[in-house]
N, C-alpha and C. Protein backbone atom coordinates (compact mmCIF):
# COMPACT_ATOMS: atom_id res chain seq x y z
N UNK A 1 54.93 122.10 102.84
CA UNK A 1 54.16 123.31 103.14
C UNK A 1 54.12 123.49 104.65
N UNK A 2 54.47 124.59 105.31
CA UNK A 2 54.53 125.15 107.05
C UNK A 2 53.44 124.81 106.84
N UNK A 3 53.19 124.44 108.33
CA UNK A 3 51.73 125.17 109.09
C UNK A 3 51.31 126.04 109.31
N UNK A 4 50.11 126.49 108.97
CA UNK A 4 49.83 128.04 108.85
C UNK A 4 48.72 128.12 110.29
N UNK A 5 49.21 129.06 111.24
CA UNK A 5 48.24 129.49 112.40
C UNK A 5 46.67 130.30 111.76
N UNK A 6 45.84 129.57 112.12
CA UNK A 6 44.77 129.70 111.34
C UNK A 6 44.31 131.25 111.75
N UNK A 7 44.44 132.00 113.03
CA UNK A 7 44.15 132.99 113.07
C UNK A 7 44.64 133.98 112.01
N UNK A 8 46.16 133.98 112.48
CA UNK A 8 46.92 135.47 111.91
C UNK A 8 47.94 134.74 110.26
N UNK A 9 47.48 133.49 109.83
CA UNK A 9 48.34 132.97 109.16
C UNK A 9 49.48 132.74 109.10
N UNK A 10 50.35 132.66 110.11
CA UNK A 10 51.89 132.97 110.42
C UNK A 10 52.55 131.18 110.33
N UNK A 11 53.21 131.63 109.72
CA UNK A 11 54.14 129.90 110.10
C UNK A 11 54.94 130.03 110.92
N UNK A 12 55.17 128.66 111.13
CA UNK A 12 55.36 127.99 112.57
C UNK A 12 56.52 128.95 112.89
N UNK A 13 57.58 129.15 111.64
CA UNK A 13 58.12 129.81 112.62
C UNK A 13 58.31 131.03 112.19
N UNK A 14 57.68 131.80 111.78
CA UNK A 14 56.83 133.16 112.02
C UNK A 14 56.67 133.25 113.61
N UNK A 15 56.10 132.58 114.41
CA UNK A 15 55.32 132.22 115.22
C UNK A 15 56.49 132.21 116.17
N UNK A 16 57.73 131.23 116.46
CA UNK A 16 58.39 131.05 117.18
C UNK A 16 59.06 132.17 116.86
N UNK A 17 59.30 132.76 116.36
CA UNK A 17 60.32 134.26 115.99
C UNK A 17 60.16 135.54 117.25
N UNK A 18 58.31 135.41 116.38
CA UNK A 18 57.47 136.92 117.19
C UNK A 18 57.52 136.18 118.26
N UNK A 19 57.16 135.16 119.14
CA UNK A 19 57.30 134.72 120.82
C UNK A 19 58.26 135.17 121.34
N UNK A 20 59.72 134.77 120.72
CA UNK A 20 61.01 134.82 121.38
C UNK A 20 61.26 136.55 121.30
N UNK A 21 60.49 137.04 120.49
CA UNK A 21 60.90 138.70 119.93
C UNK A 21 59.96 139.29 121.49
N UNK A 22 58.74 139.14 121.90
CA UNK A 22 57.85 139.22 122.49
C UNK A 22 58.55 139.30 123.85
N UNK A 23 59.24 138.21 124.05
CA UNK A 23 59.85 138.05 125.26
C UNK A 23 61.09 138.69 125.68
N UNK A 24 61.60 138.95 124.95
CA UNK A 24 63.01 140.09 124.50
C UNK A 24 62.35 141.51 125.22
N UNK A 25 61.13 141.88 124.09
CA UNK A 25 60.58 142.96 124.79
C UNK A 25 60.28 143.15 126.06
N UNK A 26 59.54 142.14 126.55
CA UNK A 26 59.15 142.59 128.05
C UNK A 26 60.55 142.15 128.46
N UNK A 27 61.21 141.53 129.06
CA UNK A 27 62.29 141.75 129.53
C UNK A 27 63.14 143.49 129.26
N UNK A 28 63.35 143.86 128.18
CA UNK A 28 64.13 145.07 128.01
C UNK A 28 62.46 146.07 128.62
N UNK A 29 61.56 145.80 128.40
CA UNK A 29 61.05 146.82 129.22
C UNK A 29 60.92 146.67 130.73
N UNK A 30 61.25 145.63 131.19
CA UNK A 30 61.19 145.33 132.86
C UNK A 30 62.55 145.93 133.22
N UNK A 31 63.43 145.61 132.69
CA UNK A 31 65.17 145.86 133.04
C UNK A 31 64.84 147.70 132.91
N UNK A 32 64.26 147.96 131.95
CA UNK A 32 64.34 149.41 131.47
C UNK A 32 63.33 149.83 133.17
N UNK A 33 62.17 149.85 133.44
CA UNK A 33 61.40 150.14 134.26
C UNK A 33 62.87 150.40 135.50
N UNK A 34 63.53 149.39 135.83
CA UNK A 34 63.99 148.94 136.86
C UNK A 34 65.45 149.70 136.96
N UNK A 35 66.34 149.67 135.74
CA UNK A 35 67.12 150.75 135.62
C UNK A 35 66.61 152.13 135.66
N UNK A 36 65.26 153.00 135.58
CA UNK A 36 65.02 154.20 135.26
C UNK A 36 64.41 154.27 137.49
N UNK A 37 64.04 153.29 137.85
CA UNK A 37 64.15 153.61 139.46
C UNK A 37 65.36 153.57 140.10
N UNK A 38 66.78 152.64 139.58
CA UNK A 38 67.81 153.24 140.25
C UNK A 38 68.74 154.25 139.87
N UNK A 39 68.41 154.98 138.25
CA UNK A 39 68.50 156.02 137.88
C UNK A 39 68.50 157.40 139.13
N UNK A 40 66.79 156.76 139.68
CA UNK A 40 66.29 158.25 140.29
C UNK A 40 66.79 157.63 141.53
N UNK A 41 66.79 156.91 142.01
CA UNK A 41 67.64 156.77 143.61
C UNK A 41 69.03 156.97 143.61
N UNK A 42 69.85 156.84 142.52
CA UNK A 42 71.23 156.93 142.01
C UNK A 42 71.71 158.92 142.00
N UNK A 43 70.70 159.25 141.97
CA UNK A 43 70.76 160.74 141.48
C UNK A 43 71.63 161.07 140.11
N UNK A 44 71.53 160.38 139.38
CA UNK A 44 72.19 160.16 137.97
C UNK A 44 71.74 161.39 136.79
N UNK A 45 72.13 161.55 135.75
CA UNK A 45 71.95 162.98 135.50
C UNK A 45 70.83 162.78 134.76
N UNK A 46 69.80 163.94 134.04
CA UNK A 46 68.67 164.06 133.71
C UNK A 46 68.46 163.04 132.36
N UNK A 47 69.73 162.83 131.71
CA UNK A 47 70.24 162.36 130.09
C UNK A 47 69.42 160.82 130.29
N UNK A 48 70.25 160.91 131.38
CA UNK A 48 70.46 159.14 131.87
C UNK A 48 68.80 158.77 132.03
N UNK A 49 67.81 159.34 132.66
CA UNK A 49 66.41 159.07 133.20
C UNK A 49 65.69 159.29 131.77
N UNK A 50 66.36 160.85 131.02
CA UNK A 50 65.11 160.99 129.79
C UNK A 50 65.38 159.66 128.99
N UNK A 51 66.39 158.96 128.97
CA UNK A 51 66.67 158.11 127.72
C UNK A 51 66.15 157.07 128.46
N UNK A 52 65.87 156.26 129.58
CA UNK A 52 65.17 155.54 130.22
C UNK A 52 63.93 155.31 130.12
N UNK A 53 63.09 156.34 129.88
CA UNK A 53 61.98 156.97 129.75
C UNK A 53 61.15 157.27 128.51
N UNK A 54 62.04 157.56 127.49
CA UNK A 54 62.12 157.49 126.05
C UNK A 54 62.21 155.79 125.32
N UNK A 55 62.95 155.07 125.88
CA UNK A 55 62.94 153.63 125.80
C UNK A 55 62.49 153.04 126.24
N UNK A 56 61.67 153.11 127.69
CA UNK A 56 60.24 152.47 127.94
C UNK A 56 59.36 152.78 126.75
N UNK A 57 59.17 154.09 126.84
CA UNK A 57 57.68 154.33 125.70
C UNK A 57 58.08 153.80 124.44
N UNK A 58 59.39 153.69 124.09
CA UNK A 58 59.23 152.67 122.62
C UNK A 58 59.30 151.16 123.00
N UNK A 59 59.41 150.81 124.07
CA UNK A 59 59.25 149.31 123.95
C UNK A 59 57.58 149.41 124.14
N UNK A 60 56.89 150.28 125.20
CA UNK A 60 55.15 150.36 124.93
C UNK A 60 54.54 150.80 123.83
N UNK A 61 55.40 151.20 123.36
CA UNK A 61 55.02 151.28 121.65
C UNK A 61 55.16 150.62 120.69
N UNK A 62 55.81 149.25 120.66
CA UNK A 62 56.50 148.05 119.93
C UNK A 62 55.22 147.55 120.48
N UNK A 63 55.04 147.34 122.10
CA UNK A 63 54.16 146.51 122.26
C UNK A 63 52.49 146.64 122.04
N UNK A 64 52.20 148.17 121.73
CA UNK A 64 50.92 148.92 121.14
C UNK A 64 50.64 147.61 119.92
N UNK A 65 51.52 148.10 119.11
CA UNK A 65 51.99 148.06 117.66
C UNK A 65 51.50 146.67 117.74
N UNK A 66 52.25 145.87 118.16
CA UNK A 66 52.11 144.42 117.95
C UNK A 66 50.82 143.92 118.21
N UNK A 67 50.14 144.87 119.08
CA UNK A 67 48.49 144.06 119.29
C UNK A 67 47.66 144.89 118.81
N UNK A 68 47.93 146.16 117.92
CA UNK A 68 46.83 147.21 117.53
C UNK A 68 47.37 147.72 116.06
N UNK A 69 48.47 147.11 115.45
CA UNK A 69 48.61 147.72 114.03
C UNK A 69 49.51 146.77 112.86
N UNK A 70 50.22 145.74 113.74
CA UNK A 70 51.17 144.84 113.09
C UNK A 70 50.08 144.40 111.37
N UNK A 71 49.20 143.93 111.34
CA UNK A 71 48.70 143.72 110.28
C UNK A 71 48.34 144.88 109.30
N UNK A 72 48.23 146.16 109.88
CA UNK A 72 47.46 146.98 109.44
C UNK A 72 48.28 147.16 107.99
N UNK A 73 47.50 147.96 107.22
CA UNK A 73 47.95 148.64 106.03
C UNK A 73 48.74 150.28 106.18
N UNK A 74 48.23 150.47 106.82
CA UNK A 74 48.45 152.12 107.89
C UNK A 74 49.94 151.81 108.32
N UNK A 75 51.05 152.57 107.82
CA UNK A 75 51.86 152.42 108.41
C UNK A 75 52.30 153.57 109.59
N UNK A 76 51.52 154.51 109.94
CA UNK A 76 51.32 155.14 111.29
C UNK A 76 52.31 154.19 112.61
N UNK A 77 51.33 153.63 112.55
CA UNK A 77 51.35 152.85 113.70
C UNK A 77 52.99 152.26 113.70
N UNK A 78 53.34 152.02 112.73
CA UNK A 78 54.94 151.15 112.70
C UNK A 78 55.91 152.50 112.55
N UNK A 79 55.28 153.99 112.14
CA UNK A 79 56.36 154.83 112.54
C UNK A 79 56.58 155.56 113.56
N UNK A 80 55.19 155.53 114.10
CA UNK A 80 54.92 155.65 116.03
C UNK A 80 56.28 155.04 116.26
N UNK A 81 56.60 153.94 116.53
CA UNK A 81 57.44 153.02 116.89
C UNK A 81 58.90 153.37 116.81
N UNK A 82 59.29 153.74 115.00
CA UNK A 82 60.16 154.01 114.95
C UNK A 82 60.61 155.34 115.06
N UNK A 83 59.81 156.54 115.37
CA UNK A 83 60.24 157.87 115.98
C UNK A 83 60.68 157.70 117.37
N UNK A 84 59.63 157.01 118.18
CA UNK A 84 60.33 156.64 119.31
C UNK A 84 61.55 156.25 119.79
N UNK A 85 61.76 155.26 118.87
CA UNK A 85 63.36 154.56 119.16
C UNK A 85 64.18 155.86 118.62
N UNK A 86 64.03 156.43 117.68
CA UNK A 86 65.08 157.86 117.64
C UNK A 86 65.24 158.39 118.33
N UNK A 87 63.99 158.59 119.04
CA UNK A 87 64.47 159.63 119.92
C UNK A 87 65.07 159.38 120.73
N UNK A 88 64.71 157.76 121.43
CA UNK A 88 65.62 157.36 122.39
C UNK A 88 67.22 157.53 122.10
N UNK A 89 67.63 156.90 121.11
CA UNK A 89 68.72 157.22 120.47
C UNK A 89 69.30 158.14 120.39
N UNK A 90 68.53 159.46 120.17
CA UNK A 90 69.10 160.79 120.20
C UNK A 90 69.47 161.19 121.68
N UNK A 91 68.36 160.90 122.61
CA UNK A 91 68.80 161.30 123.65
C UNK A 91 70.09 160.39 124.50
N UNK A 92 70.65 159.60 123.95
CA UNK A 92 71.51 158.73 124.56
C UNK A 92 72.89 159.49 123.57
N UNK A 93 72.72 159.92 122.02
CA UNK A 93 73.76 160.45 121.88
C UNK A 93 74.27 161.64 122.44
N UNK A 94 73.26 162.50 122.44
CA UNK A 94 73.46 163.88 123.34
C UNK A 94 73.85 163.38 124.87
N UNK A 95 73.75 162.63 125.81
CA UNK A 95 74.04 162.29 127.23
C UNK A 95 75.78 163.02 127.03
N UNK A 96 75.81 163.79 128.18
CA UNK A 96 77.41 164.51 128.59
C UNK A 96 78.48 163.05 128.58
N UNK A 97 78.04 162.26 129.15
CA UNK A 97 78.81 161.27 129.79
C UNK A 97 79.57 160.59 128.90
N UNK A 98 78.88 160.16 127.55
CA UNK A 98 79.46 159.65 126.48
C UNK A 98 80.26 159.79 125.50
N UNK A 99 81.77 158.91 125.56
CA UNK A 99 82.83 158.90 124.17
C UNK A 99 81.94 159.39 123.39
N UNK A 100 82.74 160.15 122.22
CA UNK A 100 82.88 160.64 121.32
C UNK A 100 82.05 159.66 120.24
N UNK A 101 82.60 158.41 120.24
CA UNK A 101 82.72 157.56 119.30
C UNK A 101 81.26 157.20 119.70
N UNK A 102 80.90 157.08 120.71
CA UNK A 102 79.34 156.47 121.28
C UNK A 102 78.78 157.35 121.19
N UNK A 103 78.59 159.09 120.95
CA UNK A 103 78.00 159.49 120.54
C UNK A 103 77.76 159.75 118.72
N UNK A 104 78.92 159.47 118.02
CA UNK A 104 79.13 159.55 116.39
C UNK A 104 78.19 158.69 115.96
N UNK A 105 77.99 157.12 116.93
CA UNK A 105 77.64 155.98 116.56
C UNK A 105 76.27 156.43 116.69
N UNK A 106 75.62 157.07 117.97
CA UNK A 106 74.28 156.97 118.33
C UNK A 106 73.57 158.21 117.24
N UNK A 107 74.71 158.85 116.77
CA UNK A 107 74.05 160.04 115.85
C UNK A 107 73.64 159.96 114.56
N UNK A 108 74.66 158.43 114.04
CA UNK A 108 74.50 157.66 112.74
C UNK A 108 73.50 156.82 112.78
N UNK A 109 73.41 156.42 113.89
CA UNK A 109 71.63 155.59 113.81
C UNK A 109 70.61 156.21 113.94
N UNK A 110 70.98 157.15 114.60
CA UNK A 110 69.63 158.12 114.69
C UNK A 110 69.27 158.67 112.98
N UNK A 111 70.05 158.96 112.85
CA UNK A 111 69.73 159.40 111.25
C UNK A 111 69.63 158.49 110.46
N UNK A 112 69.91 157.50 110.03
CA UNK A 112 69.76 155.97 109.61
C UNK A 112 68.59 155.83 109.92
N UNK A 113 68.18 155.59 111.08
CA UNK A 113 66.77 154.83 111.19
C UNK A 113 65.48 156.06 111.02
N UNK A 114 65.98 157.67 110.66
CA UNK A 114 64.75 158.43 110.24
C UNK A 114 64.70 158.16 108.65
N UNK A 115 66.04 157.87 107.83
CA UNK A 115 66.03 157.72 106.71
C UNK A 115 64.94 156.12 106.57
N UNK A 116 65.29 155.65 107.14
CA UNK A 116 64.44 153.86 107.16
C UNK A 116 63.00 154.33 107.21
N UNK A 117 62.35 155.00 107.98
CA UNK A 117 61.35 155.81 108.23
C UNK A 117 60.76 156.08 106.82
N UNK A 118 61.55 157.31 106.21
CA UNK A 118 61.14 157.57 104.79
C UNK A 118 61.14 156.51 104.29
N UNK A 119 61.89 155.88 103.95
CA UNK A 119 62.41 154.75 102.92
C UNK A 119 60.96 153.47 103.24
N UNK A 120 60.28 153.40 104.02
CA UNK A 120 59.80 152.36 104.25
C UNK A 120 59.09 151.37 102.95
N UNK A 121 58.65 152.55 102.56
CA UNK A 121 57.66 151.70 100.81
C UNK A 121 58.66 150.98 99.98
N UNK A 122 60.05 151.33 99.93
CA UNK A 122 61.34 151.13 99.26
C UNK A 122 61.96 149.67 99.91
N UNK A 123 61.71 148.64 99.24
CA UNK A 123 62.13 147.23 100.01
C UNK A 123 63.21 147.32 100.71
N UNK A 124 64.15 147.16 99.23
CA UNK A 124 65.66 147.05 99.42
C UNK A 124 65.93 147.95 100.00
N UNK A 125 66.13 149.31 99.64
CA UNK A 125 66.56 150.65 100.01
C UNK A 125 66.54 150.39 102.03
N UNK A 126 65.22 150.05 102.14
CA UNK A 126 64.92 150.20 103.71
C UNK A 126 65.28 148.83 104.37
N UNK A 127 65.44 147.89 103.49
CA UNK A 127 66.14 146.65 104.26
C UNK A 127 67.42 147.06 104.30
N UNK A 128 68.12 147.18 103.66
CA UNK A 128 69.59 147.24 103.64
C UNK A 128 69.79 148.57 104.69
N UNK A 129 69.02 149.43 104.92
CA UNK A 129 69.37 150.75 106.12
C UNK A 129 68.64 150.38 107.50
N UNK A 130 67.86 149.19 107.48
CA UNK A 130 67.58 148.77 109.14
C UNK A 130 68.58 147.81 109.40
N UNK A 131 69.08 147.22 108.65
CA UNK A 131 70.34 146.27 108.52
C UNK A 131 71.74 147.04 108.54
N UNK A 132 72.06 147.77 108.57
CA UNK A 132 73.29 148.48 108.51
C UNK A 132 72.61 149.22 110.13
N UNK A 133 71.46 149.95 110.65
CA UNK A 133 71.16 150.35 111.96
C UNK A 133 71.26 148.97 112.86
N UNK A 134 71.24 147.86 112.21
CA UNK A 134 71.14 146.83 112.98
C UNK A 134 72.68 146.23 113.62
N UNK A 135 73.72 146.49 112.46
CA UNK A 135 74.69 146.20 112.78
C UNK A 135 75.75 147.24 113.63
N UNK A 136 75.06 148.97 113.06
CA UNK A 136 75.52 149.41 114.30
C UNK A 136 75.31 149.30 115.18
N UNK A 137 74.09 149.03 116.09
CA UNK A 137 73.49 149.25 117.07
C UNK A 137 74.30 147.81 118.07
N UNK A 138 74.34 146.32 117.12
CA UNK A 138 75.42 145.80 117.98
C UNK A 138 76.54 146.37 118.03
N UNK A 139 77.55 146.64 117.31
CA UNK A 139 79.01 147.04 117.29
C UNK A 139 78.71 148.44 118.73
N UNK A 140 77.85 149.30 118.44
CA UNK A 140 77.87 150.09 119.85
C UNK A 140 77.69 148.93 121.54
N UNK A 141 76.71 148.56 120.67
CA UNK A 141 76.61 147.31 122.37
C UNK A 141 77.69 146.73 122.86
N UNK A 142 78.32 145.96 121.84
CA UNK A 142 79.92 145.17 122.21
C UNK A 142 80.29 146.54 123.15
N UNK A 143 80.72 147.73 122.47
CA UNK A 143 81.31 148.48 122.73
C UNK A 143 80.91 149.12 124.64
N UNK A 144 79.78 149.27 124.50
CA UNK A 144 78.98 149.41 125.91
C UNK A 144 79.67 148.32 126.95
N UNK A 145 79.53 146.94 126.52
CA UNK A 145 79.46 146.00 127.39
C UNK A 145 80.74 146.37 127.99
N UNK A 146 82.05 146.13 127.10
CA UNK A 146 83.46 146.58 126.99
C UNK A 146 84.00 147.29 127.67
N UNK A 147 83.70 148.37 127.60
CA UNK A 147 84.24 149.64 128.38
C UNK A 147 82.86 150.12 129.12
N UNK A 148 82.92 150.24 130.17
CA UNK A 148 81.76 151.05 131.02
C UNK A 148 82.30 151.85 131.79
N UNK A 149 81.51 152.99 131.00
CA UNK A 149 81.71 154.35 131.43
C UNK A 149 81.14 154.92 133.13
N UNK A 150 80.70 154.10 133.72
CA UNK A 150 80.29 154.01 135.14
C UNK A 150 80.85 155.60 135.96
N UNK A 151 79.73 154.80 136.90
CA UNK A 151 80.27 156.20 138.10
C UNK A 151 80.66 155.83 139.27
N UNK A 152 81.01 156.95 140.28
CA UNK A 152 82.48 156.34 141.51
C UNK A 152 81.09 155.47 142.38
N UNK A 153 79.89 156.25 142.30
CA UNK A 153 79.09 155.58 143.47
C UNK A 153 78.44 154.46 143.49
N UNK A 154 78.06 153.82 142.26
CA UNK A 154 77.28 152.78 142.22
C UNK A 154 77.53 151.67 142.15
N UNK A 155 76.83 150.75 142.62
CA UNK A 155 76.27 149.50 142.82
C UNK A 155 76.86 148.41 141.68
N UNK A 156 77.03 147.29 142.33
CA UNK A 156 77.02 146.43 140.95
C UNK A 156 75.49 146.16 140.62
N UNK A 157 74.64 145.88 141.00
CA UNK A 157 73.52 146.00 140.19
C UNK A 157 73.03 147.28 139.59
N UNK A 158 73.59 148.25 139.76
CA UNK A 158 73.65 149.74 138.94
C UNK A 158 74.55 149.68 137.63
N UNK A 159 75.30 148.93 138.14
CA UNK A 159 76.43 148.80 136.65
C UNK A 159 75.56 147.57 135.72
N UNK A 160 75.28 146.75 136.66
CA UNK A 160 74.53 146.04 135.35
C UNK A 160 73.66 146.79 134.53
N UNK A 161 72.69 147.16 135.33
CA UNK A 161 71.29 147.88 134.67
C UNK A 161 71.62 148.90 133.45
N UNK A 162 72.70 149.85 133.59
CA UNK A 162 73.24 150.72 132.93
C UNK A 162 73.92 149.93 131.63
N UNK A 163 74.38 148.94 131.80
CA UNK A 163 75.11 148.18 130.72
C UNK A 163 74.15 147.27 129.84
N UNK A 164 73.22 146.86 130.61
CA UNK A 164 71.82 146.22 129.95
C UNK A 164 71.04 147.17 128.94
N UNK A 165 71.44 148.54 129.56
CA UNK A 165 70.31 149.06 128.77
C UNK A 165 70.74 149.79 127.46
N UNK A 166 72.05 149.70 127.34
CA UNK A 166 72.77 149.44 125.90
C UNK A 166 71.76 148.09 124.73
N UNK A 167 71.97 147.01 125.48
CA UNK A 167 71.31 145.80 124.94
C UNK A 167 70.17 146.44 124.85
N UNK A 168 68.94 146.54 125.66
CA UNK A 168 68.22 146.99 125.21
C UNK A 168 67.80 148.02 123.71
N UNK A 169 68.93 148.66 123.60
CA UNK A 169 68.56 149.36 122.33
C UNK A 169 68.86 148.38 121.30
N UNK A 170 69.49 147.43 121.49
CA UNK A 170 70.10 146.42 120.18
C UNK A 170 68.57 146.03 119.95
N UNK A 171 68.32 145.15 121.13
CA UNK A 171 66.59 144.29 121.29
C UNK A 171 65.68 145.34 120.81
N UNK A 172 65.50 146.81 120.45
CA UNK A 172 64.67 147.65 119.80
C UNK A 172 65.11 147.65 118.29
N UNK A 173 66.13 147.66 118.12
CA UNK A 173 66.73 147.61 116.52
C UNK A 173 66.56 146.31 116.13
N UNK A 174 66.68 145.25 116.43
CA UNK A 174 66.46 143.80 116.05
C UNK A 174 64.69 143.85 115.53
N UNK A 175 64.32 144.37 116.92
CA UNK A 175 62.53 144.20 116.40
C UNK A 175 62.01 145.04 115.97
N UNK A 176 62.64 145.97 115.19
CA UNK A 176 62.11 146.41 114.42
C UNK A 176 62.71 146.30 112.89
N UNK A 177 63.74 145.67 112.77
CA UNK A 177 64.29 144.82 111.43
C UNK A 177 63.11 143.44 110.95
N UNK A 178 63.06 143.35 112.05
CA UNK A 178 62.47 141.69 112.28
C UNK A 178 60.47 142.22 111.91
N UNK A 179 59.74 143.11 112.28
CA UNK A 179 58.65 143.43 112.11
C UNK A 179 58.66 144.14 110.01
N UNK A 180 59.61 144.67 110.09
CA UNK A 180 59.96 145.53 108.78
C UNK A 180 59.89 143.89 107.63
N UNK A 181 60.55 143.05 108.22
CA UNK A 181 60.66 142.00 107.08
C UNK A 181 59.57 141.12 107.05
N UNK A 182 58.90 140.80 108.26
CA UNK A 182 57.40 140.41 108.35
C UNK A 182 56.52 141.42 107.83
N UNK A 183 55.96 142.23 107.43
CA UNK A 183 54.99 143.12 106.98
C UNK A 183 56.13 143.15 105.72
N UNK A 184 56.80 143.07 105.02
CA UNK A 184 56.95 142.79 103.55
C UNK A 184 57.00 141.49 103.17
N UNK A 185 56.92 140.17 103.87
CA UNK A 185 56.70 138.99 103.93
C UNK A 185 55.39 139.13 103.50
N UNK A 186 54.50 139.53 104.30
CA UNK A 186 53.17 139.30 104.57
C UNK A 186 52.29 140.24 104.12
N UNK A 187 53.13 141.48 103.12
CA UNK A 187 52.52 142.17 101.52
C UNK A 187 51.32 143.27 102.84
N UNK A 188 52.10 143.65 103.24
CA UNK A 188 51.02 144.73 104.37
C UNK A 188 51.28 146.08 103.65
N UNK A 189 52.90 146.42 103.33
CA UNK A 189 53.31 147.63 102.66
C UNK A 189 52.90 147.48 101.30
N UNK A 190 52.51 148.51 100.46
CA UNK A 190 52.01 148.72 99.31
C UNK A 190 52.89 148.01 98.74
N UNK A 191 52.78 147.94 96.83
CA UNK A 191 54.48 147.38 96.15
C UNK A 191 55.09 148.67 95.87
N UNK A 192 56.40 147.98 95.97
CA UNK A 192 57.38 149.33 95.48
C UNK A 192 57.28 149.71 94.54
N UNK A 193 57.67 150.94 95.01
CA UNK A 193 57.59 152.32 93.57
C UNK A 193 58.43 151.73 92.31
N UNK A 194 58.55 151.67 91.01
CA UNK A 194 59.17 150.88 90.10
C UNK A 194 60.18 152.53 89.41
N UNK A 195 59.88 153.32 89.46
CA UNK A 195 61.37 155.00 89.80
C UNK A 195 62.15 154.48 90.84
């Protein structure tokens, strides 16, 4: 039998999961903060800052979530979260700058993860579609890391930040696969509809 954390009941490694998930976050929101100031010193186009900006507020919204609704019954609070990350998403597929293929990809998750949205009461249905957003969202990252679409003026720490913040959207799709299977672990979502 785990050890159960007497507060929130979580086993041990429940526990070591959400830490390492925790820490993911603030990192992609520090990198994000830090890419969206050489954004605006970069004079980089409006796409580039709204989606910066859009992905801060869902990592402050992951991190709302995690200290003001993770237990709750209310699933509000966990679709706060996941509208956010769409939108981020959306606004990174619409960006001028981006292949074709990086925008097809960012347009299939975007719609994927509003369907996950609906689907949430639906176990399987919504595991298997944050899991398929999960695996796109790496296959776009590889793809990011790979080819960088960069510009003539910047910096190598501009090229990092810009290429990080690909990862970053993976580290938003991970934790929110990873929160989706804890709150059906831990019987927060109603039971599924049996239609």
């Amino acid at each position: 039998m785990p050890r159960e954390h007497h507060e929130f009941h979580l086993s041990r490694k429940d526990e070591i999961t959400l830490t390492i998930q925790m820490i993911l976050i603030l990192i992609g929101l520090i990198a994000n903060i830090i890419g969206l100031i050489i954004a605006f010193t970069a004079r980089t186009s409006a796409y580039e800052k709204e989606s910066y900006i859009l992905t801060i507020f869902a990592f402050i919204s992951i991190i709302y979530f995690c200290f003001s609704g993770y237990r709750k019954k209310d699933r509000w609070y966990y679709l706060a979260t996941i509208y956010t990350f769409t939108a981020s998403v959306l606004c990174r597929g619409i960006a001028p700058y981006e292949t074709v293929y990086a925008r097809a990809m960012y347009f299939l998750i975007f719609g994927l993860t509003l369907v996950f949205a609906e689907r949430l009461n639906r176990r399987r249905d919504s595991t298997m579609i944050i899991n398929i957003v999960v695996v796109l969202t790496l296959l776009r990252t590889i793809d990011s890391l790979l080819v960088y679409r960069g510009f003539e003026t910047t910096s190598a720490v501009q090229k990092a930040f810009w290429q990080f913040s690909s990862v970053t959207t993976l580290i938003l799709a991970v934790t929110m696969a990873l929160i989706h299977v804890t709150r059906w672990k831990y019987g927060v979502y109603p039971q599924q509809p049996t239609a």
